[in-house]
Every structure is written in structure tokens, then in C-alpha cells.
N, C-alpha and C. Protein backbone atom coordinates (compact mmCIF):
# COMPACT_ATOMS: atom_id res chain seq x y z
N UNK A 1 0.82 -1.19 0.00
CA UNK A 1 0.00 0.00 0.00
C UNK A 1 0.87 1.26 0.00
N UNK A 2 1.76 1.37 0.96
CA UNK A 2 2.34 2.42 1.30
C UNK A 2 3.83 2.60 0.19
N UNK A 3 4.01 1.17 -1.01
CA UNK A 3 5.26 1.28 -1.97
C UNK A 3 4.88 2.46 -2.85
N UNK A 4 3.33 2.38 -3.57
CA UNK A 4 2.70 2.98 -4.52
C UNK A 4 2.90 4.56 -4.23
N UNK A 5 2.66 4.60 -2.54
CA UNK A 5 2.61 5.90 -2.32
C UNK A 5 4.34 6.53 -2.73
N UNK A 6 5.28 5.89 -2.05
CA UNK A 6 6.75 6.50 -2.26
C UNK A 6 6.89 6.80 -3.52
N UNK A 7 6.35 6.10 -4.53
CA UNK A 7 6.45 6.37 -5.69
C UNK A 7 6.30 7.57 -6.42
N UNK A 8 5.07 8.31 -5.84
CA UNK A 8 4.38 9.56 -6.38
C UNK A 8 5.46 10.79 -6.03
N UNK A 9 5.25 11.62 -6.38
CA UNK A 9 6.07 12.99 -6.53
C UNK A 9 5.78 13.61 -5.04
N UNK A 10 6.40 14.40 -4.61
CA UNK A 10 6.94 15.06 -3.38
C UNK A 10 5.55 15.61 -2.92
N UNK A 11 5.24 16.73 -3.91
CA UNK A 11 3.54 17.15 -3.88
C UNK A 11 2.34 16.75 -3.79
N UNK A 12 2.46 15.61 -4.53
CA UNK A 12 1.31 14.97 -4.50
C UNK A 12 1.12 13.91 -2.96
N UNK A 13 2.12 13.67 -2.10
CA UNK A 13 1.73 13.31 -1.17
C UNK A 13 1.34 14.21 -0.28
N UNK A 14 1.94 15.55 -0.27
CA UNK A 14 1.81 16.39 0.47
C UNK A 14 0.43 16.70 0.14
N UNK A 15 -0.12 16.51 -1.04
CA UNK A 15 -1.70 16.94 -1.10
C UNK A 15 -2.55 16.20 -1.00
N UNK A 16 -2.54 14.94 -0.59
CA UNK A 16 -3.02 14.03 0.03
C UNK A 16 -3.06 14.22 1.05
N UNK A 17 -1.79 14.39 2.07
CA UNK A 17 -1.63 14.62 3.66
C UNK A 17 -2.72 15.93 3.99
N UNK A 18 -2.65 16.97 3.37
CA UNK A 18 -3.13 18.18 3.82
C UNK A 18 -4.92 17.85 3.29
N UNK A 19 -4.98 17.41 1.99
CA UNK A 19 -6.30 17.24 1.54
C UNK A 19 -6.87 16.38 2.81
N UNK A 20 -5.90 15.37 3.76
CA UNK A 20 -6.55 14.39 4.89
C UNK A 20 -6.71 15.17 6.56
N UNK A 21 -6.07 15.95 6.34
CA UNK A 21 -5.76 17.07 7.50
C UNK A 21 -7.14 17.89 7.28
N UNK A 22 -7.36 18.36 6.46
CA UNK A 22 -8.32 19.42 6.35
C UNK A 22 -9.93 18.09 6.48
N UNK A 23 -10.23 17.32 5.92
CA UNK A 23 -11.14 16.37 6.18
C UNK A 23 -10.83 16.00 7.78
N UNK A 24 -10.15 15.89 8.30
CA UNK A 24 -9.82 15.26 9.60
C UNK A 24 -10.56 16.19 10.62
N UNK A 25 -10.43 17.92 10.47
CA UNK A 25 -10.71 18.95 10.97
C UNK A 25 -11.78 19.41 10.84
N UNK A 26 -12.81 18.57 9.72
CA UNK A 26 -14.10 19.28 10.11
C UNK A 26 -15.18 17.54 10.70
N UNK A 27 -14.62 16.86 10.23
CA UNK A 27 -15.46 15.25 10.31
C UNK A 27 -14.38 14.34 11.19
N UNK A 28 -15.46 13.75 12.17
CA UNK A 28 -14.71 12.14 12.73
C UNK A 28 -15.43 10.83 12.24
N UNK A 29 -14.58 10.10 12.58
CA UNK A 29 -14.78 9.12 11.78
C UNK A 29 -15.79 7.59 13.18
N UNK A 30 -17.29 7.90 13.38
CA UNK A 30 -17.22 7.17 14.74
C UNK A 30 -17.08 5.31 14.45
N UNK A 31 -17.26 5.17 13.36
CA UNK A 31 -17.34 3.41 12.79
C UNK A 31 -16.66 3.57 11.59
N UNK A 32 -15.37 2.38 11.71
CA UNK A 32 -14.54 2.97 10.13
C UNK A 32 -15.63 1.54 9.09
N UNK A 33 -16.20 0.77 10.47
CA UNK A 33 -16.93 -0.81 9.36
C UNK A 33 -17.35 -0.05 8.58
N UNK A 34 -18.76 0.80 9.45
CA UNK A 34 -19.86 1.23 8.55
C UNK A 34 -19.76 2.31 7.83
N UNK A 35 -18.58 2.69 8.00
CA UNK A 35 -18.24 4.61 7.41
C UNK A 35 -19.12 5.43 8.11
N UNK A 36 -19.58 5.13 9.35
CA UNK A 36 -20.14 6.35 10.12
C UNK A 36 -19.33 7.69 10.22
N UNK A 37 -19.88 8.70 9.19
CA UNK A 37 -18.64 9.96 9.73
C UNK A 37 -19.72 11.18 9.91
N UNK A 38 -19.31 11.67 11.25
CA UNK A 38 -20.19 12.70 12.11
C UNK A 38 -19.28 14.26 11.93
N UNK A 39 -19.88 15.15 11.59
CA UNK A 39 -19.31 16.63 11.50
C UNK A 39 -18.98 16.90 12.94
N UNK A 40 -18.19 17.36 13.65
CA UNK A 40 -17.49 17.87 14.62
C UNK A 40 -18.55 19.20 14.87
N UNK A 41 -19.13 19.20 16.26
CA UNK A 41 -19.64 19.97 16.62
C UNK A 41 -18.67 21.95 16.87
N UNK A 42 -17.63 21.45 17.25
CA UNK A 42 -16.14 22.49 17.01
C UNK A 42 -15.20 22.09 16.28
N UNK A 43 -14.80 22.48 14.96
CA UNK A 43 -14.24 22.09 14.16
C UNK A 43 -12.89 22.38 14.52
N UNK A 44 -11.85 22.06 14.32
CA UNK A 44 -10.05 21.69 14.85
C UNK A 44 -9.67 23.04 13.68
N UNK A 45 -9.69 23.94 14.03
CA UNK A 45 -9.62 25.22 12.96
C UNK A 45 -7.99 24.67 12.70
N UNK A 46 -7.04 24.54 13.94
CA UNK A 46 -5.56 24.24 13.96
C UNK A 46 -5.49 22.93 12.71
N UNK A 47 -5.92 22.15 12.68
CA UNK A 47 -5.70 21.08 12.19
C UNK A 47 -6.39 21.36 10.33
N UNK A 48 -7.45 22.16 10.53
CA UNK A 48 -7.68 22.84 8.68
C UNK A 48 -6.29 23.49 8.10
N UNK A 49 -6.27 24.59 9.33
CA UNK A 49 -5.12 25.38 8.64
C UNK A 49 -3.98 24.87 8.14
N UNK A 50 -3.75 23.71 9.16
CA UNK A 50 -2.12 23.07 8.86
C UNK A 50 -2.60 22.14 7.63
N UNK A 51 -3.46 21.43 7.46
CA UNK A 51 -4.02 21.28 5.89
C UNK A 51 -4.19 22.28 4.81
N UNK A 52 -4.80 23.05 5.31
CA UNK A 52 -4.75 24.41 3.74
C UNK A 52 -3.29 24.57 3.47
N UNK A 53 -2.65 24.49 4.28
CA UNK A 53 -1.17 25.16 3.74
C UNK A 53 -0.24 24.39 3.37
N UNK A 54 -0.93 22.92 3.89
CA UNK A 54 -0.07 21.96 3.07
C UNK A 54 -0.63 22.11 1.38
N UNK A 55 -1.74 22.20 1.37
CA UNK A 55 -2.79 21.69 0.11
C UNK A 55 -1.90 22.80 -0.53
N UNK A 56 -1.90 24.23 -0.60
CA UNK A 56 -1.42 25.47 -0.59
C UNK A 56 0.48 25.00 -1.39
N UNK A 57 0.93 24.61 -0.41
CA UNK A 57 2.18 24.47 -0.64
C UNK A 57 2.27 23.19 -1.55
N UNK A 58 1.85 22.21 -1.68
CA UNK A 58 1.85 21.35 -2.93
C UNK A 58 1.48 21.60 -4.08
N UNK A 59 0.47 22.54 -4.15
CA UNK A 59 -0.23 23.22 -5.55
C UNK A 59 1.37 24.32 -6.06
N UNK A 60 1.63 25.30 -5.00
CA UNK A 60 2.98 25.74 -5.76
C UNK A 60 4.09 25.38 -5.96
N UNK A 61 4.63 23.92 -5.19
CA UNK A 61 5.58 22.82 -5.45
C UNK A 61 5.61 22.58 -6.77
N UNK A 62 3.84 22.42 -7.49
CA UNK A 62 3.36 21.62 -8.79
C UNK A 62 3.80 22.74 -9.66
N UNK A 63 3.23 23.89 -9.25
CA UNK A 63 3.64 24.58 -10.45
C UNK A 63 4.59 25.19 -10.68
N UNK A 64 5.69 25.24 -9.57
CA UNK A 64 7.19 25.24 -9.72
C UNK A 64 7.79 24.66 -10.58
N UNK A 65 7.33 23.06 -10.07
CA UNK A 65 8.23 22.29 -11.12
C UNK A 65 7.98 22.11 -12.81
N UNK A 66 6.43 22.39 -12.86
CA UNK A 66 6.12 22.02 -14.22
C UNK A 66 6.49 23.15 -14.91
N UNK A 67 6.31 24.22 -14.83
CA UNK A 67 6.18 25.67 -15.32
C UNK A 67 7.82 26.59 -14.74
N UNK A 68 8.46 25.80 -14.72
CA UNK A 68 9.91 26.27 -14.21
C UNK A 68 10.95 26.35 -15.50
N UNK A 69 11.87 27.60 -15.77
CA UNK A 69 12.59 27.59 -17.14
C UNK A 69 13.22 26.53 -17.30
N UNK A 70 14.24 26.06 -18.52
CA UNK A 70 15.14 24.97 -18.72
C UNK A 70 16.48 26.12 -18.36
């Protein structure tokens, strides 16, 4: 599971991590059987932010590298 992931580019995990950070911060997860997932009555504002800025910082990682001179 986790080979596929090493594989992918620097960013794209990072936008996974932050895309899972920011889901983490507004929803819990109370049954992973049944996929019970309940909205957080106080949402983890700390735990969005440190997701937006991952999400944030992988999007300009991406377009660093693609859109960067020779």
C-alpha cells in the first residue's frame, strides 16, 4: 500500500496529507466498518489550517516544477 505511495512525486503526497488534515478537521470518523462519519460539533480550525497550507504548498511545489525555465 504504502510502496505505490513512495512512488508519487513530493507534492502529491503532500496533497493528500493536507487534503486528509483538512477532512480530519471538520469530520470524525465514529465506525470505520460502517463509514459512520459525524461533522465535529467544534471544528479543529488548527488542524484545517495546517491542511490548507499543506494543500497550498503542494499546488505551488506543482507549479514550480512544471512551469519552471530549462
Amino acid at each position: 500500500m504504502f510502496a505505490q505511495l513512495f512512488k508519487q512525486p513530493f507534492h502529491v503526497t503532500l496533497f493528500g496529507v493536507g487534503a486528509l488534515l483538512v477532512f480530519a478537521g471538520f469530520f470524525k470518523i465514529d465506525d470505520i466498518t460502517k463509514l459512520a462519519i459525524v461533522a465535529h460539533a467544534n471544528p479543529l480550525y488548527v488542524v484545517v489550517t495546517i491542511g490548507v497550507l499543506l494543500v497550498v504548498t503542494s499546488i505551488a511545489l506543482h507549479v514550480a516544477t512544471t512551469f519552471s525555465l530549462p
